[in-house]
N, C-alpha and C. Protein backbone atom coordinates (compact mmCIF):
# COMPACT_ATOMS: atom_id res chain seq x y z
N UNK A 1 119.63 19.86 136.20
CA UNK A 1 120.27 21.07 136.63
C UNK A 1 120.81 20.86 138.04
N UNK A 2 121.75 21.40 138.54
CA UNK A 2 122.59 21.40 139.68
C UNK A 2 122.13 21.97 140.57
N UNK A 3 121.78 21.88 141.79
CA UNK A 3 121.35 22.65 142.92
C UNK A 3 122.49 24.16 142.89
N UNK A 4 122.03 25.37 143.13
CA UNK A 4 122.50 26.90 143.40
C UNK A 4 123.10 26.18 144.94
N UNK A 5 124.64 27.09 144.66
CA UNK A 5 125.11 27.17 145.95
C UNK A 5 124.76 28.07 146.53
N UNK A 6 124.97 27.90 148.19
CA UNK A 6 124.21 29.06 148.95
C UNK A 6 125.16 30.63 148.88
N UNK A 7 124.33 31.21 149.14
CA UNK A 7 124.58 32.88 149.37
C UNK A 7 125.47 32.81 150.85
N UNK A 8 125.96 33.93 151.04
CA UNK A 8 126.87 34.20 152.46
C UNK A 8 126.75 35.00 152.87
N UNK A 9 125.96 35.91 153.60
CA UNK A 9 126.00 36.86 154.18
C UNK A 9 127.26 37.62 154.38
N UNK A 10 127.00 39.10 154.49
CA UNK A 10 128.39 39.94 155.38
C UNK A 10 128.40 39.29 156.91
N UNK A 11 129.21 39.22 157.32
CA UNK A 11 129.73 39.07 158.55
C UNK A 11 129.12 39.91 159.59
N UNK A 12 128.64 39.93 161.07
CA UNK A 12 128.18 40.64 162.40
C UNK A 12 129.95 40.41 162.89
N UNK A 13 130.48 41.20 163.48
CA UNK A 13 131.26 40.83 164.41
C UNK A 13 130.46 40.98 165.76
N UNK A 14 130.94 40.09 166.81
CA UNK A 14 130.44 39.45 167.92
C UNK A 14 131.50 40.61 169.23
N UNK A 15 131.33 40.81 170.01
CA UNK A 15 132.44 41.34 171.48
C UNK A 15 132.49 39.44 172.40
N UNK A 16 132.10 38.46 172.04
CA UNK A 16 131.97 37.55 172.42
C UNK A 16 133.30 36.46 172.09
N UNK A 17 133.80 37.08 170.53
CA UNK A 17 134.99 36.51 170.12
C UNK A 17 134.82 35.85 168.88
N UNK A 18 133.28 36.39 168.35
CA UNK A 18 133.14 35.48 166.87
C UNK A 18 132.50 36.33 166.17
N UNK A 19 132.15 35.87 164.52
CA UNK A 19 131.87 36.34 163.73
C UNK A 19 130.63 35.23 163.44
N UNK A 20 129.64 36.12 163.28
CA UNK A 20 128.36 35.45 162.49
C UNK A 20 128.21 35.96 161.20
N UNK A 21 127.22 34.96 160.66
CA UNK A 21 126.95 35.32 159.47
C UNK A 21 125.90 33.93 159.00
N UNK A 22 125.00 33.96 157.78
CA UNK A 22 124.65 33.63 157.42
C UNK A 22 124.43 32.93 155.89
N UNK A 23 123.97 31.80 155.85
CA UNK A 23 123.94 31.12 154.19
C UNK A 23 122.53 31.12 154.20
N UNK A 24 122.22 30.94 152.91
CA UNK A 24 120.67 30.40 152.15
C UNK A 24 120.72 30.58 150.87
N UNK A 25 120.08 29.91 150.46
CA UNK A 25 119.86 29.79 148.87
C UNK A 25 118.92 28.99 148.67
N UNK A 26 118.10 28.89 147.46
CA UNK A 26 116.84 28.39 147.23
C UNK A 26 117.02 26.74 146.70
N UNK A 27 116.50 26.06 147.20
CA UNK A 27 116.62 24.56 147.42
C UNK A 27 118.07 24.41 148.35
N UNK A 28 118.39 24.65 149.12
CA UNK A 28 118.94 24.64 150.20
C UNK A 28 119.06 25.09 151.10
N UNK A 29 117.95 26.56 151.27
CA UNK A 29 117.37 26.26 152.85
C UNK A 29 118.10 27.56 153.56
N UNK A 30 118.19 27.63 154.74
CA UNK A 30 118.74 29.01 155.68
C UNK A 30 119.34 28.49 157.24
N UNK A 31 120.54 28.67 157.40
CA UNK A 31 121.25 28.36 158.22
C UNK A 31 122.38 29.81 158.99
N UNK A 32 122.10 29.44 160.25
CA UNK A 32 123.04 30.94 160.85
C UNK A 32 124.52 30.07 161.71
N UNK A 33 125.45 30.13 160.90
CA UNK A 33 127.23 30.01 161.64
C UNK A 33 127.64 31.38 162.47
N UNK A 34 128.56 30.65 162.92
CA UNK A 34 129.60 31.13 163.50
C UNK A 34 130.86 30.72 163.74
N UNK A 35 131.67 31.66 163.34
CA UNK A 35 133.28 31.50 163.32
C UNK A 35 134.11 32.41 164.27
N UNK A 36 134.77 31.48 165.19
CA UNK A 36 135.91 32.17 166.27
C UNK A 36 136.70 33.30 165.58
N UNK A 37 137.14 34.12 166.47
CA UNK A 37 138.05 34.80 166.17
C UNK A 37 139.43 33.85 165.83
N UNK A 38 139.68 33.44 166.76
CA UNK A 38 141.07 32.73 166.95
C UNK A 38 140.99 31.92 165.03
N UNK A 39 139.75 31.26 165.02
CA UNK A 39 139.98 30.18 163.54
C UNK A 39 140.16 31.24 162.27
N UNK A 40 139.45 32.58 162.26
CA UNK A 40 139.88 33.68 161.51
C UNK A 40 141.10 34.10 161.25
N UNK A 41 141.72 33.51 162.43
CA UNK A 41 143.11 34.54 162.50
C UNK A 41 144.27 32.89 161.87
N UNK A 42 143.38 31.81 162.46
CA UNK A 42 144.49 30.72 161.93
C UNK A 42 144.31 30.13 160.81
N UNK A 43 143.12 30.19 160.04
CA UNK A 43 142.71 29.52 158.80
C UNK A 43 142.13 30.63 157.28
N UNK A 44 142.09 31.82 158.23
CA UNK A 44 141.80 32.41 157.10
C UNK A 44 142.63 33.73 156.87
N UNK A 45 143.53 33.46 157.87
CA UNK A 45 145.04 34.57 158.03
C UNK A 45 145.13 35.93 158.37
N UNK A 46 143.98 36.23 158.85
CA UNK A 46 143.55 37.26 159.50
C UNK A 46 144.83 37.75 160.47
N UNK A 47 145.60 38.86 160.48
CA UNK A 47 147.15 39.12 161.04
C UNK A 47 146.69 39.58 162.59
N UNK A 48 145.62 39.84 162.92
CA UNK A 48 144.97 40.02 164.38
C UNK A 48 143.48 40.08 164.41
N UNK A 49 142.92 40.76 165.74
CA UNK A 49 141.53 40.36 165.99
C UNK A 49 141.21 41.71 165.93
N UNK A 50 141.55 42.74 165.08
CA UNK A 50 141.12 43.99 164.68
C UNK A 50 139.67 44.34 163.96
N UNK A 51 138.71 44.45 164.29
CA UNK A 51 137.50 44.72 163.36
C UNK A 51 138.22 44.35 161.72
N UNK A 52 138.95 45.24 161.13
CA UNK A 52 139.37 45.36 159.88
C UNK A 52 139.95 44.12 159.49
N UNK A 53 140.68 43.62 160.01
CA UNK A 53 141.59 42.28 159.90
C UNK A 53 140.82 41.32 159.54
N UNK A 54 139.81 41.36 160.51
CA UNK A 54 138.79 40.29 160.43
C UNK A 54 138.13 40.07 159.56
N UNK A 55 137.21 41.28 159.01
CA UNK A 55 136.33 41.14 157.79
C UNK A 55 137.34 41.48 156.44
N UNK A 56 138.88 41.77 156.30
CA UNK A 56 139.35 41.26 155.51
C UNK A 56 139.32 39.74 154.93
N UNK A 57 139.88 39.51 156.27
CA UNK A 57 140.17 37.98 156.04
C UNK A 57 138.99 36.81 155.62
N UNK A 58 137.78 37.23 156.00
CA UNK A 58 136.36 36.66 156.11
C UNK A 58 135.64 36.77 154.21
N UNK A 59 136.49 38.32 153.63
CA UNK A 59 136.14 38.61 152.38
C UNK A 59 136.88 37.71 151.46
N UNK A 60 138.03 37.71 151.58
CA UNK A 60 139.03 36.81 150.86
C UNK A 60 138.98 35.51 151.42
N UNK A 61 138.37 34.98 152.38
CA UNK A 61 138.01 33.50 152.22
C UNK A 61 137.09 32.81 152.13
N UNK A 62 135.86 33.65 151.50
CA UNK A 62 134.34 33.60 151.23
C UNK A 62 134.17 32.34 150.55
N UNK A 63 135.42 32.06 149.53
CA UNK A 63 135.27 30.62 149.13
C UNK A 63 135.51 29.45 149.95
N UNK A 64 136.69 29.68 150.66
CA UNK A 64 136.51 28.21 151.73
C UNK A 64 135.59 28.26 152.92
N UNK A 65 134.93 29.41 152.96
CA UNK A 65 133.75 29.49 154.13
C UNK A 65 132.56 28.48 153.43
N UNK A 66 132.63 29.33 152.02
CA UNK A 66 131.30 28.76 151.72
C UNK A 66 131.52 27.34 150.93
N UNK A 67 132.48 26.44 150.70
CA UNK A 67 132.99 25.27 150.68
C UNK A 67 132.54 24.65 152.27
N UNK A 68 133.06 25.24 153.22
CA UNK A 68 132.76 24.79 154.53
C UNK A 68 131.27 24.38 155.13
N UNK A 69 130.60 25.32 154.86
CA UNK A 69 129.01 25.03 154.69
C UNK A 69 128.49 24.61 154.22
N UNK A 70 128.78 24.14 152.97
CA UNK A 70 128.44 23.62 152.07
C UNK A 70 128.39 22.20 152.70
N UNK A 71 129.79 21.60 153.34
CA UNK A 71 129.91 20.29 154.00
C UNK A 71 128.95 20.34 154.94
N UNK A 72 128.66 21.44 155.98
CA UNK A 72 127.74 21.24 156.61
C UNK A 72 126.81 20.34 157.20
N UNK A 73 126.25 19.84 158.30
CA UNK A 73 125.25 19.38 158.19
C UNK A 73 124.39 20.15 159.43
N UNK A 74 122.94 20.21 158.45
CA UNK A 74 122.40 21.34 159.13
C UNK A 74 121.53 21.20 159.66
N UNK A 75 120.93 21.77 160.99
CA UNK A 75 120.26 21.02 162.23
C UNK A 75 119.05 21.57 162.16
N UNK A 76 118.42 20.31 162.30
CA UNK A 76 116.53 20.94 162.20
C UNK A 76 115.95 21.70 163.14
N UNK A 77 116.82 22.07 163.87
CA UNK A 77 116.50 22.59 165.27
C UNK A 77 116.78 24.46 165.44
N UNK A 78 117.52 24.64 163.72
CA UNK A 78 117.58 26.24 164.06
C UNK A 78 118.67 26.37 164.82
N UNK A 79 119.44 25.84 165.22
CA UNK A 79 120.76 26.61 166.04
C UNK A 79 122.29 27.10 165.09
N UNK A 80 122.78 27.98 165.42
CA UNK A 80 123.67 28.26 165.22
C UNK A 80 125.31 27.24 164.93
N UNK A 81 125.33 27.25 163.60
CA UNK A 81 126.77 26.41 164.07
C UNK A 81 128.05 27.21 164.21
N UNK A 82 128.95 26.52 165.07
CA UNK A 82 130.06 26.86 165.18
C UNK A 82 130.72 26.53 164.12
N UNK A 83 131.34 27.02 162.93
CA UNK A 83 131.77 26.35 161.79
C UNK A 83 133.43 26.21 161.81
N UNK A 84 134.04 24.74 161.74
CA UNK A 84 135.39 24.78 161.81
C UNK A 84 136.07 24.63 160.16
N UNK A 85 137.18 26.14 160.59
CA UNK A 85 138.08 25.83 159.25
C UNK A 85 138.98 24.88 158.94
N UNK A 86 139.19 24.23 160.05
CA UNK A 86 140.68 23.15 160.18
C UNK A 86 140.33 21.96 159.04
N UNK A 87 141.57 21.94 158.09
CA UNK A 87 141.47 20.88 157.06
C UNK A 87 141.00 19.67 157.81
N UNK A 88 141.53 19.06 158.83
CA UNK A 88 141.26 17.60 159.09
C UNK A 88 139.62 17.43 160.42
N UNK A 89 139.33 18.38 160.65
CA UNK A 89 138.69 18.05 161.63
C UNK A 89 136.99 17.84 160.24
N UNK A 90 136.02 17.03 161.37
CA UNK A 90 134.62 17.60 161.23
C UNK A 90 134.02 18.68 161.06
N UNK A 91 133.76 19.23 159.88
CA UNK A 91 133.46 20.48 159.34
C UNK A 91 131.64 20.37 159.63
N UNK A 92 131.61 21.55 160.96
CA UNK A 92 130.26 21.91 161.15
C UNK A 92 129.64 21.40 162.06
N UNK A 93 130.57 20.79 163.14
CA UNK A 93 130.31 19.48 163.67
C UNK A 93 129.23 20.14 165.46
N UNK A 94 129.76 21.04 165.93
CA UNK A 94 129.38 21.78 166.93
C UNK A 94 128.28 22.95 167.00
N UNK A 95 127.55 22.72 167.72
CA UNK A 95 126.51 23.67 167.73
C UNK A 95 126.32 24.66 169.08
N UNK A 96 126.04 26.26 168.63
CA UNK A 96 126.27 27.18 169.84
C UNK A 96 125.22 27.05 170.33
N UNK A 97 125.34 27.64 171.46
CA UNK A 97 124.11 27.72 172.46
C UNK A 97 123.33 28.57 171.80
């Protein structure tokens, strides 16, 4: 049988400039991201940094978020990742304070 992909939390919006949120699922564990405003607005087409805009855009791209995490790699240490949408870069690569 195939490992369950993880769950995704609703979105926190941040006054900091990001969106959190969370994955877990059973045999894969619990991890807390975070996504810029700015990568919302460029990868997941979000038309501004409007509360509404945002968790539009965050709903309708629940699949490449959670594709994104999925790549992940996830730190034994409990921190927050910064999660990048950009096709070519290192997906997951940065960790917030």
């Amino acid at each position: 049988m195939s490992a369950q992909r993880p769950d995704i939390t609703a979105p926190i919006i941040i006054d900091e400039g990001a969106m959190w949120f969370s994955a877990y699922g059973f045999d894969w564990g619990y991890c807390a991201f975070s996504i810029p405003f700015d990568a919302v607005c460029e990868y997941l087409g979000a038309a501004n940094k409007s509360r509404r805009q945002l968790i539009l855009a965050f709903e309708l791209g629940r699949h490449r978020i959670r594709e994104a995490v999925e790549r992940s790699v996830i730190p034994e240490t409990g921190q927050r990742i910064v999660l990048s949408l950009a096709p070519s870069e290192a997906l997951g690569s940065e960790m917030a304070p």
